[in-house]
N, C-alpha and C. Protein backbone atom coordinates (compact mmCIF):
# COMPACT_ATOMS: atom_id res chain seq x y z
N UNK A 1 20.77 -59.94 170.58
CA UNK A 1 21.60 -60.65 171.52
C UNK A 1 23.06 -60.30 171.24
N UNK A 2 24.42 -60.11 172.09
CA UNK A 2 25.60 -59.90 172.05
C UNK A 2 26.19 -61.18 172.83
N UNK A 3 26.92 -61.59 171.65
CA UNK A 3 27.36 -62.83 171.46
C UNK A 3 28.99 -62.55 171.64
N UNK A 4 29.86 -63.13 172.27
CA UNK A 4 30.84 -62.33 172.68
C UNK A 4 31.59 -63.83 172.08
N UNK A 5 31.98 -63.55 170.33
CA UNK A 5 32.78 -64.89 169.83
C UNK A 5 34.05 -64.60 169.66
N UNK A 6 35.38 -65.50 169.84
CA UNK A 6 36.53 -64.84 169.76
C UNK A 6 37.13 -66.21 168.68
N UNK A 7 38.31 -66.18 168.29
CA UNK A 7 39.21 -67.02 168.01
C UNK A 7 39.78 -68.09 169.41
N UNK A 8 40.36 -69.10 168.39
CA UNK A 8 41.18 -69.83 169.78
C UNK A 8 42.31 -69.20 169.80
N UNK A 9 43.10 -68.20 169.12
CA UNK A 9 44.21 -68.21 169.73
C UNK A 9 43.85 -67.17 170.53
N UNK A 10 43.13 -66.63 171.15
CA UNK A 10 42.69 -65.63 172.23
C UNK A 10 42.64 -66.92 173.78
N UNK A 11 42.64 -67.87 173.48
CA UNK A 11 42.22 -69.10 174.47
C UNK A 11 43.64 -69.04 175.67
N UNK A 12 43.70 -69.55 176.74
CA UNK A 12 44.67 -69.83 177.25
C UNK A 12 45.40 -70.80 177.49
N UNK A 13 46.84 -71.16 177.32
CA UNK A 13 47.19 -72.85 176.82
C UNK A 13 46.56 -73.64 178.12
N UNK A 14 46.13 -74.59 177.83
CA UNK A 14 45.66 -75.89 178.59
C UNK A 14 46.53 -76.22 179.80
N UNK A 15 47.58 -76.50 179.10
CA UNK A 15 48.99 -76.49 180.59
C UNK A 15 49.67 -75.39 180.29
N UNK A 16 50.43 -75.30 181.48
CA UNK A 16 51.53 -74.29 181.73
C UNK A 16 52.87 -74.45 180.82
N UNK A 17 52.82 -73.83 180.09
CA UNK A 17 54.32 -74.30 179.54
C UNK A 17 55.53 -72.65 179.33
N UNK A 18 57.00 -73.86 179.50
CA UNK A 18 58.05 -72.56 179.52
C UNK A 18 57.44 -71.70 178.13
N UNK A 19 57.59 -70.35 177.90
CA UNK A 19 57.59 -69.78 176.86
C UNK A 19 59.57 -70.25 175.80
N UNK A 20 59.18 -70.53 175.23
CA UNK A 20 60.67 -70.46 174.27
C UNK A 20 61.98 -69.78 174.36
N UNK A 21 62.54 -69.81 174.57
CA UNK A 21 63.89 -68.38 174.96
C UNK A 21 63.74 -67.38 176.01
N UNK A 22 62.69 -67.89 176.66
CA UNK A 22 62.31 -67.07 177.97
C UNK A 22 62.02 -67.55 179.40
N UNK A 23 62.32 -66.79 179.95
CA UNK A 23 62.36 -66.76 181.36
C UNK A 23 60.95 -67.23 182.41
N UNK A 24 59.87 -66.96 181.59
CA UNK A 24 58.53 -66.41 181.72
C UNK A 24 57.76 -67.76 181.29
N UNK A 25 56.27 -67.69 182.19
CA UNK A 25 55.59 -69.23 182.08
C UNK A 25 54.07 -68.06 182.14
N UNK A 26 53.71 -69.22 180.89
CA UNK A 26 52.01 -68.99 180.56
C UNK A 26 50.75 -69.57 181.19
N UNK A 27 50.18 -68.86 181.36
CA UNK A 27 48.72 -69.61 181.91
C UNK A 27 48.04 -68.98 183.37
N UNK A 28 47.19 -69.70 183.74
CA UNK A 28 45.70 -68.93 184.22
C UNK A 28 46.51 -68.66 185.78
N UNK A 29 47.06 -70.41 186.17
CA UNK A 29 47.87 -70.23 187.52
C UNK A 29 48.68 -69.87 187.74
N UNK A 30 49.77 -69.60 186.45
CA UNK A 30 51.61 -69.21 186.86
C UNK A 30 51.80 -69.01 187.97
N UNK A 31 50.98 -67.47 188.53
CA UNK A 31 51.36 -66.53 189.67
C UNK A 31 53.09 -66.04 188.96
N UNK A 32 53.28 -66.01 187.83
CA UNK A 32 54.75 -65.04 187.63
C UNK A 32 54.36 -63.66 187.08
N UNK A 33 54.83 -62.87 188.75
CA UNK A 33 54.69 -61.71 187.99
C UNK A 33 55.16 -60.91 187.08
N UNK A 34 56.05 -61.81 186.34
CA UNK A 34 56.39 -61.04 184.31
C UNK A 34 55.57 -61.16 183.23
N UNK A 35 54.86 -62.44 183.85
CA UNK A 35 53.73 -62.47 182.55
C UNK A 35 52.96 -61.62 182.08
N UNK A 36 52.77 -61.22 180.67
CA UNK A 36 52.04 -60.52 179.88
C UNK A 36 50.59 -60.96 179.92
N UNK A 37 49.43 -60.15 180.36
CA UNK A 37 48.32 -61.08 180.33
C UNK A 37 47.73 -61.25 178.93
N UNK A 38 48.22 -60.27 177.86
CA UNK A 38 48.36 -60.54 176.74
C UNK A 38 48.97 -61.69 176.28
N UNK A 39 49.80 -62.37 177.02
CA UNK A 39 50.46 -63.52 176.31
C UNK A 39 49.52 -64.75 177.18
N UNK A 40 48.64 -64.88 178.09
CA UNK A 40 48.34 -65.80 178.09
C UNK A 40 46.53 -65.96 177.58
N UNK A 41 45.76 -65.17 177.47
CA UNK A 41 44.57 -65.58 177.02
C UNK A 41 43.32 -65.45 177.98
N UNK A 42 42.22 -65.94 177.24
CA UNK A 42 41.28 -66.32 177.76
C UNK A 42 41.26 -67.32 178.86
N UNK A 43 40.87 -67.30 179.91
CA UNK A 43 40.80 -68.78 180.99
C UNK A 43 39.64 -69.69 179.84
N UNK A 44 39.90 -71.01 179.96
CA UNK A 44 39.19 -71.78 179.47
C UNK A 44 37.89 -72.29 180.18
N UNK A 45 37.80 -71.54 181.47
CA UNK A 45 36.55 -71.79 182.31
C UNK A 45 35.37 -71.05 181.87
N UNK A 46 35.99 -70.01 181.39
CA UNK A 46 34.64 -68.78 180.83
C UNK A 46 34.62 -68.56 179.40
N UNK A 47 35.09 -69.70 178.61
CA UNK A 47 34.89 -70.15 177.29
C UNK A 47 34.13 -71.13 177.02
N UNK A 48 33.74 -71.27 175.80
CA UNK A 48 32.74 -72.35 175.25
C UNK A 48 33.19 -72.48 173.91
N UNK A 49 33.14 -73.83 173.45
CA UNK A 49 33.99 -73.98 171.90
C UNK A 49 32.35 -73.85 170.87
N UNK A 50 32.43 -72.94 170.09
CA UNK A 50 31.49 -72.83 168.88
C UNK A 50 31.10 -73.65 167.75
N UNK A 51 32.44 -73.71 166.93
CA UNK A 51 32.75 -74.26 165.87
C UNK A 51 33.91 -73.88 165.05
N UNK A 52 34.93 -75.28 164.88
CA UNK A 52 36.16 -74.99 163.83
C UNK A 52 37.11 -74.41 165.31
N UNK A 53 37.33 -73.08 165.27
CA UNK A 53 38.43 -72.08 165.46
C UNK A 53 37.92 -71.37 166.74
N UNK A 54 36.55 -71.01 166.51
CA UNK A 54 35.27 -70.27 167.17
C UNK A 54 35.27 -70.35 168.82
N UNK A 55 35.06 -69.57 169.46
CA UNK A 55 35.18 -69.97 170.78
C UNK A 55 33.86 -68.47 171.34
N UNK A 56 33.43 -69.05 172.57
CA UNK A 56 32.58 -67.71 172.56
C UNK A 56 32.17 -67.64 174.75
N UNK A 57 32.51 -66.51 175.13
CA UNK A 57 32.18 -65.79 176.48
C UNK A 57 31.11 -66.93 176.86
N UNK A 58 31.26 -67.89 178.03
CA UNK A 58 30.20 -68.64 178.37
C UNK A 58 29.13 -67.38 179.13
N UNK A 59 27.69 -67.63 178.50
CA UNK A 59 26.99 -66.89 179.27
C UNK A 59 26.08 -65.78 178.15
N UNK A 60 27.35 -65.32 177.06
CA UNK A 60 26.75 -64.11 176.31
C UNK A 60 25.74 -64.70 175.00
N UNK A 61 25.72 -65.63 175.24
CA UNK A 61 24.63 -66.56 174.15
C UNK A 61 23.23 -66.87 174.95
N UNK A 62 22.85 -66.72 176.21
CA UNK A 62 22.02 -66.94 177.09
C UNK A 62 21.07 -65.82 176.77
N UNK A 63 19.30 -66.29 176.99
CA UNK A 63 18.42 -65.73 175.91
C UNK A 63 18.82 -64.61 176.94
N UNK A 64 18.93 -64.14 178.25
CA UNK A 64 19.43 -62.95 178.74
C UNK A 64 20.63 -63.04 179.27
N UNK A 65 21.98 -62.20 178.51
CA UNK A 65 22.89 -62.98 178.10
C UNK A 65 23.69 -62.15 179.37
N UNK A 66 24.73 -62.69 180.02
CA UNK A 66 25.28 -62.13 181.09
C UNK A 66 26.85 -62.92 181.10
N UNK A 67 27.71 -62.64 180.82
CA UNK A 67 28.94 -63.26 180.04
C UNK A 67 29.43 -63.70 181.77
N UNK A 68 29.68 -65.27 181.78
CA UNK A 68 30.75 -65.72 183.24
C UNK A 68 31.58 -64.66 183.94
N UNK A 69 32.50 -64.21 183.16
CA UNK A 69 33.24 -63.11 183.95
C UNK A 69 32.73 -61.78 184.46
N UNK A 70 32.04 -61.82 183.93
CA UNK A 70 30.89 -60.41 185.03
C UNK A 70 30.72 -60.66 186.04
N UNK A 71 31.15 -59.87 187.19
CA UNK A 71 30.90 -60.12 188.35
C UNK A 71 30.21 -58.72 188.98
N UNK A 72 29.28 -58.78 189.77
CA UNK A 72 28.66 -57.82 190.89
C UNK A 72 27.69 -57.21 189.77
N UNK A 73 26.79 -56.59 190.38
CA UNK A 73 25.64 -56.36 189.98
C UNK A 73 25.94 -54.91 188.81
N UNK A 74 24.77 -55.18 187.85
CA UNK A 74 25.24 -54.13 186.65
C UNK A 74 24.27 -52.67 186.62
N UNK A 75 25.04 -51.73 186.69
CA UNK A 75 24.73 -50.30 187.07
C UNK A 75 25.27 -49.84 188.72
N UNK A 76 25.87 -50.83 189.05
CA UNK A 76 26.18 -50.46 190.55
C UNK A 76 27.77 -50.99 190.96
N UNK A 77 28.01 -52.58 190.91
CA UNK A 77 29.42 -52.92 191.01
C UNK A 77 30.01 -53.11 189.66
N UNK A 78 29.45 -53.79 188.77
CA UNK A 78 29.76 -54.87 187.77
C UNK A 78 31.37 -54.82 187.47
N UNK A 79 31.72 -55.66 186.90
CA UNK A 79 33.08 -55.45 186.58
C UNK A 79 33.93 -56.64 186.09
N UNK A 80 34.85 -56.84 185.19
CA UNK A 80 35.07 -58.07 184.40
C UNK A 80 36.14 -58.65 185.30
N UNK A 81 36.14 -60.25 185.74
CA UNK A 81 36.70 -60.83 186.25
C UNK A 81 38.36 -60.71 185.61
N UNK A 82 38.22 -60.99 184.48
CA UNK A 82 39.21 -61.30 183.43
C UNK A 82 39.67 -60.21 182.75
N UNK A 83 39.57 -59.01 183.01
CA UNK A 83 39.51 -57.53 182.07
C UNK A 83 40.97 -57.91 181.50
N UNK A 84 42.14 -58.00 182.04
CA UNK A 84 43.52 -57.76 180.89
C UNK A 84 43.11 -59.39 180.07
N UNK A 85 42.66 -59.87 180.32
CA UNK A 85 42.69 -61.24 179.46
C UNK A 85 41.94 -61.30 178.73
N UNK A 86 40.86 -60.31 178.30
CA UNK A 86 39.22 -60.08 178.20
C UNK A 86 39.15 -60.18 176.40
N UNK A 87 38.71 -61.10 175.64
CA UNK A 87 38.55 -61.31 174.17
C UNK A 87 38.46 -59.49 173.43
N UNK A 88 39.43 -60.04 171.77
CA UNK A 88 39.17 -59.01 171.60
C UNK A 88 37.54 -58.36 171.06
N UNK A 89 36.68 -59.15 170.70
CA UNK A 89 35.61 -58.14 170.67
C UNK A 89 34.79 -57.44 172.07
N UNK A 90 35.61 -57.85 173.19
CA UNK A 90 34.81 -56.91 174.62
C UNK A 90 36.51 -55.70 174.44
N UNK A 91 36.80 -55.37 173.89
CA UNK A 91 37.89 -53.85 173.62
C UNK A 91 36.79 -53.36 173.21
N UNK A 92 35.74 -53.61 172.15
CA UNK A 92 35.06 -52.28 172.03
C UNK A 92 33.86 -52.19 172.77
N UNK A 93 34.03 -52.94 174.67
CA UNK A 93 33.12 -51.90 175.29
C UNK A 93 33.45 -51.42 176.05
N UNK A 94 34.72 -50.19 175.59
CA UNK A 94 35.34 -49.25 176.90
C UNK A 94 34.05 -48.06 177.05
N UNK A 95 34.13 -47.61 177.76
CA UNK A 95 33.08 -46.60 178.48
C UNK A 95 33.36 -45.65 177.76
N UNK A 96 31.97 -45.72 177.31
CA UNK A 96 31.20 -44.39 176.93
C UNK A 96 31.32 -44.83 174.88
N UNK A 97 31.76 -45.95 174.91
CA UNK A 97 31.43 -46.35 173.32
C UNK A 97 30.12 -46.47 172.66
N UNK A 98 29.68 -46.56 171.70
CA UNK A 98 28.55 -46.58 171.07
C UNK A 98 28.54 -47.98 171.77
N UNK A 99 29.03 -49.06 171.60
CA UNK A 99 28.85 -50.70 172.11
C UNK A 99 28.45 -50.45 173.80
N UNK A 100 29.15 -49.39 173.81
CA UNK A 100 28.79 -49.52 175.96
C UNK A 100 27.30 -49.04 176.29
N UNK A 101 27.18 -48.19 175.75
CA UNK A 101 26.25 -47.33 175.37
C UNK A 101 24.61 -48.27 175.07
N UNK A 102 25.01 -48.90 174.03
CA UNK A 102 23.78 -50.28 173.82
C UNK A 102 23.68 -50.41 174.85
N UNK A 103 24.44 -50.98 175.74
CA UNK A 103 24.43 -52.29 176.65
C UNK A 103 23.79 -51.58 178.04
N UNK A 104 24.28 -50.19 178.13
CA UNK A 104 23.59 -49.73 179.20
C UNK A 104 22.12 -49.42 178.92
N UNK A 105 21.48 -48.66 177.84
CA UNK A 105 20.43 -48.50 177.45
C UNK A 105 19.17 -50.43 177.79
N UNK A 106 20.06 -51.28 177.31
CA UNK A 106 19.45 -52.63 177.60
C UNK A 106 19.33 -52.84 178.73
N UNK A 107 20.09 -52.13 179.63
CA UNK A 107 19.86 -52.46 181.19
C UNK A 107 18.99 -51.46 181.59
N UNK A 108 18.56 -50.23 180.80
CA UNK A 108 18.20 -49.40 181.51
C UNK A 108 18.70 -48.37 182.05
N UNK A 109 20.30 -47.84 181.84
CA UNK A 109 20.68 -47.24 182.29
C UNK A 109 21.06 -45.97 181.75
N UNK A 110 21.27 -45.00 181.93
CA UNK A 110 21.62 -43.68 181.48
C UNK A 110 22.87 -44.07 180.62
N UNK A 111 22.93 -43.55 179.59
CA UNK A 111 24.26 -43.28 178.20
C UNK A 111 25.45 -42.33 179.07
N UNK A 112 26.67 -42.67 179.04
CA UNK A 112 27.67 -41.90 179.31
C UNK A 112 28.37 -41.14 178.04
N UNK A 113 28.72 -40.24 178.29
CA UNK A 113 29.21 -39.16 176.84
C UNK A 113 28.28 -38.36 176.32
């Protein structure tokens, strides 16, 4: 099973708040287009709290695990709702990685590279 667990500070703040000495506002709704999507996180809709710190992809714990932000069908549209916001353990499934690679073989699909 691929369990897609991150930290909370990967999370996105709860409310919107000014950033500190800046111009610029965090979070899922801002709509400002300066924001870093690096600076705001995970949406808290397609999270699930684990334990302690722990936070994990609602969906990738499911006995056939299909993470919330996946959208459209896999081998044909699929594609991450959330990609610049996307936890860091889904960085190592850029295409054609040994991790991408699993995941297509589990679906059935031909290995790229």
């Amino acid at each position: 099973m691929w369990r897609v667990d991150f930290n909370e500070a990967d999370l996105a703040p709860d409310v919107l708040a000014p950033e500190p000495g800046a111009n610029k506002y965090q979070g899922e709704k801002s709509g400002n287009p300066w924001v870093n999507p690096k600076d705001i996180g995970v949406p808290r809709k397609y999270a699930v709290h684990v334990i302690h710190r722990t936070w994990r992809m609602k969906g990738s714990d499911d006995p056939s695990p299909r993470c919330s932000a996946l959208q459209g069908e896999i081998g044909k549209n699929a594609r991450c709702k959330i990609y610049p916001l996307r936890p860091g353990p889904c960085h190592e499934l850029e295409v054609a990685s040994d991790a991408c690679n699993r995941a297509r073989r589990r679906h059935g699909l031909t290995t790229i590279g």
